[in-house]
N, C-alpha and C. Protein backbone atom coordinates (compact mmCIF):
# COMPACT_ATOMS: atom_id res chain seq x y z
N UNK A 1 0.85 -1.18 0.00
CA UNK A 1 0.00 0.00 0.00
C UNK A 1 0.89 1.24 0.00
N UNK A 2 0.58 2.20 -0.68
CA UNK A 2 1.75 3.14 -0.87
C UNK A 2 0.78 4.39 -0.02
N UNK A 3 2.49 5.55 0.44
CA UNK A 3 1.75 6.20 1.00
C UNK A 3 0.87 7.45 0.45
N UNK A 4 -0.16 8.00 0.51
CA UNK A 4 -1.15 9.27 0.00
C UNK A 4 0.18 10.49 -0.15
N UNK A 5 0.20 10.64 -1.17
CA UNK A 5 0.90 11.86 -1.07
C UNK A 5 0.46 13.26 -1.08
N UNK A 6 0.42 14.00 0.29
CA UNK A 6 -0.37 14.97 0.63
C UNK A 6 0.32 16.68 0.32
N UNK A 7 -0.02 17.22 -0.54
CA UNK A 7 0.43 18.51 -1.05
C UNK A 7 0.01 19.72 -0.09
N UNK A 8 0.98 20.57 0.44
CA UNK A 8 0.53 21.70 1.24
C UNK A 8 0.10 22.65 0.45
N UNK A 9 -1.52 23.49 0.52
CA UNK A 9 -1.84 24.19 -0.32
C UNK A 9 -2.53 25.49 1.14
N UNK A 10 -3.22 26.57 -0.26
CA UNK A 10 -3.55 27.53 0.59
C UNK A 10 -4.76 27.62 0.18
N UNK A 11 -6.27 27.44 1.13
CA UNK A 11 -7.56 27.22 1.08
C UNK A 11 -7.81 28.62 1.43
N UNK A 12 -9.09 29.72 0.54
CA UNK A 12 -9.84 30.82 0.28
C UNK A 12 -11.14 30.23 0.14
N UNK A 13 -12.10 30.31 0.97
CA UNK A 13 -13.27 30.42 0.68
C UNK A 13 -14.22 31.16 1.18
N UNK A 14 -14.82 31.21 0.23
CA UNK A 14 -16.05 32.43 0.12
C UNK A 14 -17.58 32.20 0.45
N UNK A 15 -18.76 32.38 1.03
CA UNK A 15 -20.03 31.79 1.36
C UNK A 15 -20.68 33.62 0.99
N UNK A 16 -21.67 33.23 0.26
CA UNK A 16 -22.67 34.14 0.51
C UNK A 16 -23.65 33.70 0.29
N UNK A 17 -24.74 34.38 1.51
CA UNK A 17 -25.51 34.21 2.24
C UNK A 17 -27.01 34.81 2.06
N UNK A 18 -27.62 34.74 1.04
CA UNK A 18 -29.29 35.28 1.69
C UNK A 18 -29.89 34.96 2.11
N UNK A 19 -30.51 35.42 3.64
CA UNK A 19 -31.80 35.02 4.32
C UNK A 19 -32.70 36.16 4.56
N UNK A 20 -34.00 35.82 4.44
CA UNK A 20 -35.19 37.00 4.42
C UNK A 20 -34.79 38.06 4.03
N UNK A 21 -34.20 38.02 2.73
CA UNK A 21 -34.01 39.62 2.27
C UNK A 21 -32.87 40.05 2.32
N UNK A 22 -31.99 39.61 3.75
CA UNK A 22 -30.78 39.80 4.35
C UNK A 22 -29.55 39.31 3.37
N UNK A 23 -28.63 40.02 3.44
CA UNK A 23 -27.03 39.33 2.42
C UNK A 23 -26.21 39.50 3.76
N UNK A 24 -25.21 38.46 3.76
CA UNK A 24 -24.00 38.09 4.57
C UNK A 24 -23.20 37.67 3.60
N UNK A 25 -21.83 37.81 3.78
CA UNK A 25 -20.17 36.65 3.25
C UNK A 25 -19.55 36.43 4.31
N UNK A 26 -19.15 35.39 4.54
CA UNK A 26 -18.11 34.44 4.92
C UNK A 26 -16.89 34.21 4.60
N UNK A 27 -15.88 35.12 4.68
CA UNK A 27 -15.20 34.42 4.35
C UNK A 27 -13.90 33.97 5.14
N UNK A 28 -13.09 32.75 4.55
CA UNK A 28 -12.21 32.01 5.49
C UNK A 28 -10.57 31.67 4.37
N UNK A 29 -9.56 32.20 5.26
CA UNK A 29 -8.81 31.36 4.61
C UNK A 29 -7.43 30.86 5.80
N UNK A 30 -6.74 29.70 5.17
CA UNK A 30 -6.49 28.52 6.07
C UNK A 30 -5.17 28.02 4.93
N UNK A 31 -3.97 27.44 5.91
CA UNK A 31 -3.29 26.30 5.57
C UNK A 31 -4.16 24.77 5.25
N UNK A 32 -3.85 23.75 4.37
CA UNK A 32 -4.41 22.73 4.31
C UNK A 32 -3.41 22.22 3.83
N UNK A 33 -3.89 20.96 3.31
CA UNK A 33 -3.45 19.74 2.41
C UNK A 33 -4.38 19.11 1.51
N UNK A 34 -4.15 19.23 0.56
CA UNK A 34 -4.25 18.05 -0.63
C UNK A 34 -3.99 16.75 -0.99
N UNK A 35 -5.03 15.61 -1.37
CA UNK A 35 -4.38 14.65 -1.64
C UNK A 35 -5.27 13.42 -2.13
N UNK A 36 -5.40 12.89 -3.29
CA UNK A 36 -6.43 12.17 -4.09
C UNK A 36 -6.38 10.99 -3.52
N UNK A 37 -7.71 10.00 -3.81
CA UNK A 37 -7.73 8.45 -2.89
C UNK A 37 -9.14 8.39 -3.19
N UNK A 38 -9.14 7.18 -3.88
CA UNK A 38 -9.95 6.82 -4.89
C UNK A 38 -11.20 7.59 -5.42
N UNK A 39 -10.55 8.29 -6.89
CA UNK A 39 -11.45 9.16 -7.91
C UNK A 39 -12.08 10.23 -6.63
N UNK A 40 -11.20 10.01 -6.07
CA UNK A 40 -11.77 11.94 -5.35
C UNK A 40 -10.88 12.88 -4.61
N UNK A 41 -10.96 13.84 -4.42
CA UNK A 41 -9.83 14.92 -4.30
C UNK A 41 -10.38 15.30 -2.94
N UNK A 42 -9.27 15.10 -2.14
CA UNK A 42 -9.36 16.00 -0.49
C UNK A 42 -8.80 16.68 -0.32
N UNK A 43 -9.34 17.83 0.94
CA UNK A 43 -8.66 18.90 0.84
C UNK A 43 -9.28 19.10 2.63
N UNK A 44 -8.11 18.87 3.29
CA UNK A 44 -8.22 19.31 4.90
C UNK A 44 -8.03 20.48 5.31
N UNK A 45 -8.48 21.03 5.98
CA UNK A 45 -7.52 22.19 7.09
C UNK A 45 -8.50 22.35 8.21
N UNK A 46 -8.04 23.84 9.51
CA UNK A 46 -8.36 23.73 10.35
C UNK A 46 -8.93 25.37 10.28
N UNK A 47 -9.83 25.53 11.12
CA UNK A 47 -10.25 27.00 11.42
C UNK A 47 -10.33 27.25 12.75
N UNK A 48 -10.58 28.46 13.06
CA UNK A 48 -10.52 28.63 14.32
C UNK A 48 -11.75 29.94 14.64
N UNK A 49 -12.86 29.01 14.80
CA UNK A 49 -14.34 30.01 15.25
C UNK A 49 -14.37 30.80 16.32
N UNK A 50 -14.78 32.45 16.42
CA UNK A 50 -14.74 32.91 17.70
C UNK A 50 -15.64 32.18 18.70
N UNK A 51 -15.18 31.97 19.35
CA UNK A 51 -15.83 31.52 21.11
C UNK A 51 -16.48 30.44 20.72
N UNK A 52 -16.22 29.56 19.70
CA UNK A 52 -16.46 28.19 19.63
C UNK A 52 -15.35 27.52 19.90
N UNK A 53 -14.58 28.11 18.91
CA UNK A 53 -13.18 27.13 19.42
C UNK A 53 -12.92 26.61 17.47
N UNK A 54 -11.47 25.46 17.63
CA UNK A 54 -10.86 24.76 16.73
C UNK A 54 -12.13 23.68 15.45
N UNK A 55 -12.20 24.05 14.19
CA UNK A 55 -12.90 23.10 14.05
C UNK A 55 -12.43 22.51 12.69
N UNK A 56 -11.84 21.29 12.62
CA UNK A 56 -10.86 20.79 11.51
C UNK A 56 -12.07 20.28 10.49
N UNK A 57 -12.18 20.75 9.12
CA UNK A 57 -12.91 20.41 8.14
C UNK A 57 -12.02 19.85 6.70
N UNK A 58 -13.21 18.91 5.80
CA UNK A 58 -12.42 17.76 5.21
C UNK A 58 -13.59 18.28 4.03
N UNK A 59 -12.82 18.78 2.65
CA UNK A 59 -13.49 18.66 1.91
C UNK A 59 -13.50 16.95 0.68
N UNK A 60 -14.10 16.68 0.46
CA UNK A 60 -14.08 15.47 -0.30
C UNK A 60 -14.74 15.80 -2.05
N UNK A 61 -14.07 15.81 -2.94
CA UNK A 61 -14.68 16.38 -4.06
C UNK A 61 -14.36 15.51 -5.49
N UNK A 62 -15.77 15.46 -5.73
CA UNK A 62 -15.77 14.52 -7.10
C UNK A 62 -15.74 15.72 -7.80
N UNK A 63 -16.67 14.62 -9.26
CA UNK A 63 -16.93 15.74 -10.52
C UNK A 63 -18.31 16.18 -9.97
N UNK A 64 -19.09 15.76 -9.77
CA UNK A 64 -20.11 16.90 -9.55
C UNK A 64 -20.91 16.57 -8.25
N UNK A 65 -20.15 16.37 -7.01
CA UNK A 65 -20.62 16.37 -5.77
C UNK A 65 -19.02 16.85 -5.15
N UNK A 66 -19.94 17.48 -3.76
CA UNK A 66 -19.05 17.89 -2.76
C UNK A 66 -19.49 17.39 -1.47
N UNK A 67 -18.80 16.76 -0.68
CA UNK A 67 -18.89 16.37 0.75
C UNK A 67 -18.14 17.48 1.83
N UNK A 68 -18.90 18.26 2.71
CA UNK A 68 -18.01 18.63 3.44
C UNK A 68 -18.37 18.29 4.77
N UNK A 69 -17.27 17.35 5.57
CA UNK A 69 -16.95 17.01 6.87
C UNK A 69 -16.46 17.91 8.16
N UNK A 70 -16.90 18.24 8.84
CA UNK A 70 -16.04 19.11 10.24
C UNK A 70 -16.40 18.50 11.06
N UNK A 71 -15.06 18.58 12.26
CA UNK A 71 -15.58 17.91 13.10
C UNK A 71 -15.00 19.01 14.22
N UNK A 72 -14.57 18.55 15.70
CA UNK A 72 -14.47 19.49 16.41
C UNK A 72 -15.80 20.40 17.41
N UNK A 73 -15.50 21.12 17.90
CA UNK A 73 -16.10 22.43 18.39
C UNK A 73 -17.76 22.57 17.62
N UNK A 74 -17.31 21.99 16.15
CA UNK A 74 -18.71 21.73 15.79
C UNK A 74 -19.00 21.01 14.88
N UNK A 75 -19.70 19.47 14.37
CA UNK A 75 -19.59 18.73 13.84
C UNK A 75 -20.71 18.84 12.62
N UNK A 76 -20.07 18.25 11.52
CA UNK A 76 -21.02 18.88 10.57
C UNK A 76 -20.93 18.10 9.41
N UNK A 77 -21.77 17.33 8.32
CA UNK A 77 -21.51 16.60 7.44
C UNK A 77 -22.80 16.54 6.11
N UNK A 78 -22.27 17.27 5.08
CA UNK A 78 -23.13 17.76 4.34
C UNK A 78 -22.88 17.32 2.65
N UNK A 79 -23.50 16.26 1.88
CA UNK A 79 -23.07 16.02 0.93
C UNK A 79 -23.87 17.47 -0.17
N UNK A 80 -23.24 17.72 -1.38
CA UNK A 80 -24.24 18.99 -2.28
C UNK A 80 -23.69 17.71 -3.41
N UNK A 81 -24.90 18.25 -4.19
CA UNK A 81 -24.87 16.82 -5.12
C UNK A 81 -25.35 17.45 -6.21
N UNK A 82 -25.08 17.94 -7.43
CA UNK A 82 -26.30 18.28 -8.36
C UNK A 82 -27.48 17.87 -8.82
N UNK A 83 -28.57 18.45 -8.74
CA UNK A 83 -29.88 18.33 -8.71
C UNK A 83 -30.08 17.65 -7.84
N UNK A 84 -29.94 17.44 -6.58
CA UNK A 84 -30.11 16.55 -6.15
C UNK A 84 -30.75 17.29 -4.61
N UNK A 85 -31.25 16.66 -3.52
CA UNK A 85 -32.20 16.47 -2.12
C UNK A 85 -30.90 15.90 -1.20
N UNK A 86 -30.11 16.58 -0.78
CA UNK A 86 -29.45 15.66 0.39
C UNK A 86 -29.53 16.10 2.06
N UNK A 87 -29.59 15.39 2.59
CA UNK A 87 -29.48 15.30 3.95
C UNK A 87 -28.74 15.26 4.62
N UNK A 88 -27.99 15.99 5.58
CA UNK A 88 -27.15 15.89 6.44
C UNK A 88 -27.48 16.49 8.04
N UNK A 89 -26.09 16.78 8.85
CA UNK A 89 -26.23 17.42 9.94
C UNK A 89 -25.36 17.90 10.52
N UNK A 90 -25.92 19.05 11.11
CA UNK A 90 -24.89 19.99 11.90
C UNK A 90 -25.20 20.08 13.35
N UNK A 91 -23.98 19.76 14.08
CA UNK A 91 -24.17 19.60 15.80
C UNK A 91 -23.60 20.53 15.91
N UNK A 92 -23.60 21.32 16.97
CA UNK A 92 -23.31 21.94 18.05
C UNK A 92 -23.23 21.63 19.57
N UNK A 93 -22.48 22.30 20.36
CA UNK A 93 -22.35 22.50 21.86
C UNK A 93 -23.91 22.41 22.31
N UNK A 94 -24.88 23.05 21.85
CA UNK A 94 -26.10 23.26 21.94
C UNK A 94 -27.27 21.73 21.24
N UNK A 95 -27.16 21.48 20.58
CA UNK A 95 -27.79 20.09 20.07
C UNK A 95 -27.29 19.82 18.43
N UNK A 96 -28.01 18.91 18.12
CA UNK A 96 -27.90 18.40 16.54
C UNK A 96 -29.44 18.87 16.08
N UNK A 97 -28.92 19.19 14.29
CA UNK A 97 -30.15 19.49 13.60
C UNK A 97 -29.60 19.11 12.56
N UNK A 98 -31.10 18.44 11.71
CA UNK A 98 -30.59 17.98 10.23
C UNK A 98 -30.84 19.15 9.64
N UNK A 99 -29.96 18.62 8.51
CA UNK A 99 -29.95 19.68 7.23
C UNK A 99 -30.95 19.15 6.22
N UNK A 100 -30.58 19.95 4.94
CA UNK A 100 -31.41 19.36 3.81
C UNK A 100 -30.74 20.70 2.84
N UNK A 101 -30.14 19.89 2.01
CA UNK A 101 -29.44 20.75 0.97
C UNK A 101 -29.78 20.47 -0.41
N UNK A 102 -30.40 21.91 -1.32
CA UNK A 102 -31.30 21.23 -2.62
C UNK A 102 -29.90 22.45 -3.38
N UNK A 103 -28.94 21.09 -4.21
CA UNK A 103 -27.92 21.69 -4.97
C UNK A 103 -28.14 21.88 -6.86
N UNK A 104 -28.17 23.50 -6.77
CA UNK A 104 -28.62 23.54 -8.04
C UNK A 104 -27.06 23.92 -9.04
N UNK A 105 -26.31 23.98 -8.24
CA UNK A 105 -24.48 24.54 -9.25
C UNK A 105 -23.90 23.59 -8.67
N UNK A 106 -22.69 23.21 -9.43
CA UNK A 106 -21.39 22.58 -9.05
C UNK A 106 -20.51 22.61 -10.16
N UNK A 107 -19.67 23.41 -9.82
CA UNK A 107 -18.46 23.28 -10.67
C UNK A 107 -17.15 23.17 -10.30
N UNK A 108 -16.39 22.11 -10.71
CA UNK A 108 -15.16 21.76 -10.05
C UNK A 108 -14.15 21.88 -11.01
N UNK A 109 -13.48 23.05 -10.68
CA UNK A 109 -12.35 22.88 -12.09
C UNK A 109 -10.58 22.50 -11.23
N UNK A 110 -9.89 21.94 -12.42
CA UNK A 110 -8.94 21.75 -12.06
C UNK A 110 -7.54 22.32 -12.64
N UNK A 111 -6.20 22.47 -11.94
CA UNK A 111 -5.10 22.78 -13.09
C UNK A 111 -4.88 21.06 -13.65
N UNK A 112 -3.89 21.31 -14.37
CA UNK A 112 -3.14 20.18 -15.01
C UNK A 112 -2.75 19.46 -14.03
N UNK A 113 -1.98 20.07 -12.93
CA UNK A 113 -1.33 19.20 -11.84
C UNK A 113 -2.43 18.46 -11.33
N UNK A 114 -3.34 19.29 -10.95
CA UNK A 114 -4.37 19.06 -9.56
C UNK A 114 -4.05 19.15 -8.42
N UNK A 115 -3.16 20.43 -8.29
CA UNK A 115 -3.10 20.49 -6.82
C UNK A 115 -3.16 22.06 -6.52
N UNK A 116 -3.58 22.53 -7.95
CA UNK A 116 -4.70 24.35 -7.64
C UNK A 116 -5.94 23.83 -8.18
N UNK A 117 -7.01 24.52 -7.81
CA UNK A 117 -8.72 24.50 -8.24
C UNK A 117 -9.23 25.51 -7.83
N UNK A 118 -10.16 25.77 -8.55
CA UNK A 118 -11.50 26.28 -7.83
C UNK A 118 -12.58 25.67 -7.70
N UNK A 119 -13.69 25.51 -6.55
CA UNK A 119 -14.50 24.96 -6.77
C UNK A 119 -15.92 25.87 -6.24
N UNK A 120 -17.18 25.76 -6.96
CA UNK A 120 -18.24 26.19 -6.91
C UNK A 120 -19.13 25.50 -6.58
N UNK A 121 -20.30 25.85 -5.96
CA UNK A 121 -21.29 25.30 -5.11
C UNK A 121 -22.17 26.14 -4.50
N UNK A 122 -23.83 25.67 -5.12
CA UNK A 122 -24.51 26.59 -4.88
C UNK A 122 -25.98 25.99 -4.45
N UNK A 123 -26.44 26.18 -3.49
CA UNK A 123 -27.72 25.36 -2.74
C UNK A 123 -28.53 25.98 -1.85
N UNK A 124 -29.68 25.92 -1.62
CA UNK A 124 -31.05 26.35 -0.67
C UNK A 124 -30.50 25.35 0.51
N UNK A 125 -30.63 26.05 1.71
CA UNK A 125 -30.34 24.99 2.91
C UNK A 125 -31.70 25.14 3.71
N UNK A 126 -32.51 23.99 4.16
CA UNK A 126 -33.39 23.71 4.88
C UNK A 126 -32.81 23.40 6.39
N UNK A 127 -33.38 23.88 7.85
CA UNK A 127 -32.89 23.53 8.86
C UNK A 127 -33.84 23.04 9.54
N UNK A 128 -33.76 21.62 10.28
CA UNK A 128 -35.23 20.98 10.77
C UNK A 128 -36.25 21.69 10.08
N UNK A 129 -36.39 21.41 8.82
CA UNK A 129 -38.00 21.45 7.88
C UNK A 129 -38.04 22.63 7.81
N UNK A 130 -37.17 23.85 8.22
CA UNK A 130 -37.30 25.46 8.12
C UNK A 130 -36.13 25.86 6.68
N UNK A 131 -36.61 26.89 6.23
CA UNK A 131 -35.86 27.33 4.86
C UNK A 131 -34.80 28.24 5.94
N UNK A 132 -33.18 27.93 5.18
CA UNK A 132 -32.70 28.81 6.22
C UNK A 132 -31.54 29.54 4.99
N UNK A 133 -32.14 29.82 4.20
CA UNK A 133 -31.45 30.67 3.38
C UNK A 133 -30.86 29.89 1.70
N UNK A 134 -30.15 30.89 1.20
CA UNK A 134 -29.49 30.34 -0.07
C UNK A 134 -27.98 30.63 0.39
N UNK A 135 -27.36 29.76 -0.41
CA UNK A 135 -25.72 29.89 -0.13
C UNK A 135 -25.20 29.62 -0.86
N UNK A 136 -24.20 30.27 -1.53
CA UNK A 136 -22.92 30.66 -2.71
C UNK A 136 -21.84 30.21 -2.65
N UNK A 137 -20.80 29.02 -3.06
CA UNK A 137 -19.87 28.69 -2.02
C UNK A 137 -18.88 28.87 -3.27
N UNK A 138 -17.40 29.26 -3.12
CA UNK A 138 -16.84 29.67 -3.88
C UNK A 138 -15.05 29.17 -3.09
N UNK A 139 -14.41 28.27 -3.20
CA UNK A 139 -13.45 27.83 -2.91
C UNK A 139 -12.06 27.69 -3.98
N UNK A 140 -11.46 28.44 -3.53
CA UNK A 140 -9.82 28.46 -4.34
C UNK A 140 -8.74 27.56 -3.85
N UNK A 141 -8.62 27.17 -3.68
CA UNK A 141 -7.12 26.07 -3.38
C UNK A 141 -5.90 26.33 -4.66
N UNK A 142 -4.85 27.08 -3.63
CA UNK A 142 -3.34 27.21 -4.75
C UNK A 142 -2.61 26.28 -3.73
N UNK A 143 -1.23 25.22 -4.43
CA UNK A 143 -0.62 24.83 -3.74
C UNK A 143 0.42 25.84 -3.47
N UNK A 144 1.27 25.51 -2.16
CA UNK A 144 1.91 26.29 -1.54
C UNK A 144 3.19 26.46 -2.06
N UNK A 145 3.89 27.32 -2.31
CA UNK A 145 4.90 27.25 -2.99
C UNK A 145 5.84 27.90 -1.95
C-alpha cells in the first residue's frame, strides 16, 4: 500500500448568504493539504471560530458532488450533489439538527497538476424542515509554494 501523497496548499473560501431579504459573506482562509484516494480529491484544514473554538474540516470532491466534513467544536456533514435532495447534519455545543441541501451549481475545475482549483457550489439549505437561506460557495485552493 503506498503512502497518499499529501500537497501543502492555501484554502480561500467564500459563502454568501441570503436570508429574508438579508445578504452576509463568509469568508475564510487557512493552511491545508491536498491529496487524491480513490477518484476523489481532499482537501483538509483547520479553522478557528470565535468563542467556539478549533474546528478541523475535510473537503471530499468529485466531478459533480461535494462532501463537506467538520468535526471538532462543531460537527457537521453535508453532501451537495447536483440536482439533487441531500441530507445531512450539523451539531453543536447546543444540540444536533438535520440539514437538507437542494444543490442547483457545481463546478469543479482543475489545473493540469491538480493540486490548484476552484470549486463552486450553490444550494437552498433547509434547517429541521425550516428554509434557512441560499448559499454561494466559492473555494480556491493554490498549492503552496
Amino acid at each position: 500500500m503506498s503512502e497518499t501523497l499529501k500537497t501543502p496548499v492555501e484554502v480561500k473560501m467564500t459563502t454568501n448568504i441570503r436570508q429574508q431579504g438579508e445578504k452576509d459573506q463568509v469568508n475564510l482562509e487557512a493552511k491545508g493539504e491536498l491529496y487524491k484516494k480513490n477518484n476523489f480529491t481532499y482537501v483538509n484544514f483547520k479553522e478557528e471560530l470565535d468563542e467556539i473554538g478549533e474546528v478541523s474540516t475535510v473537503l471530499k470532491v468529485g466531478e459533480q458532488e461535494i462532501t463537506v466534513i467538520r468535526s471538532g467544536s462543531v460537527a457537521m456533514r453535508q453532501l451537495y450533489q447536483y440536482g439533487e435532495i441531500t441530507e445531512g447534519s450539523y451539531e453543536t455545543p447546543y444540540g444536533k439538527l438535520i440539514t437538507e441541501a437542494e444543490t442547483d451549481q457545481v463546478a469543479v475545475m482543475w489545473s493540469d497538476s491538480g493540486k490548484t482549483g476552484r470549486i463552486q457550489f450553490g444550494y437552498d439549505l433547509t434547517l429541521q424542515g425550516s428554509a434557512a437561506g441560499r448559499y454561494d460557495v466559492t473555494i480556491s485552493i493554490e498549492e503552496e509554494t
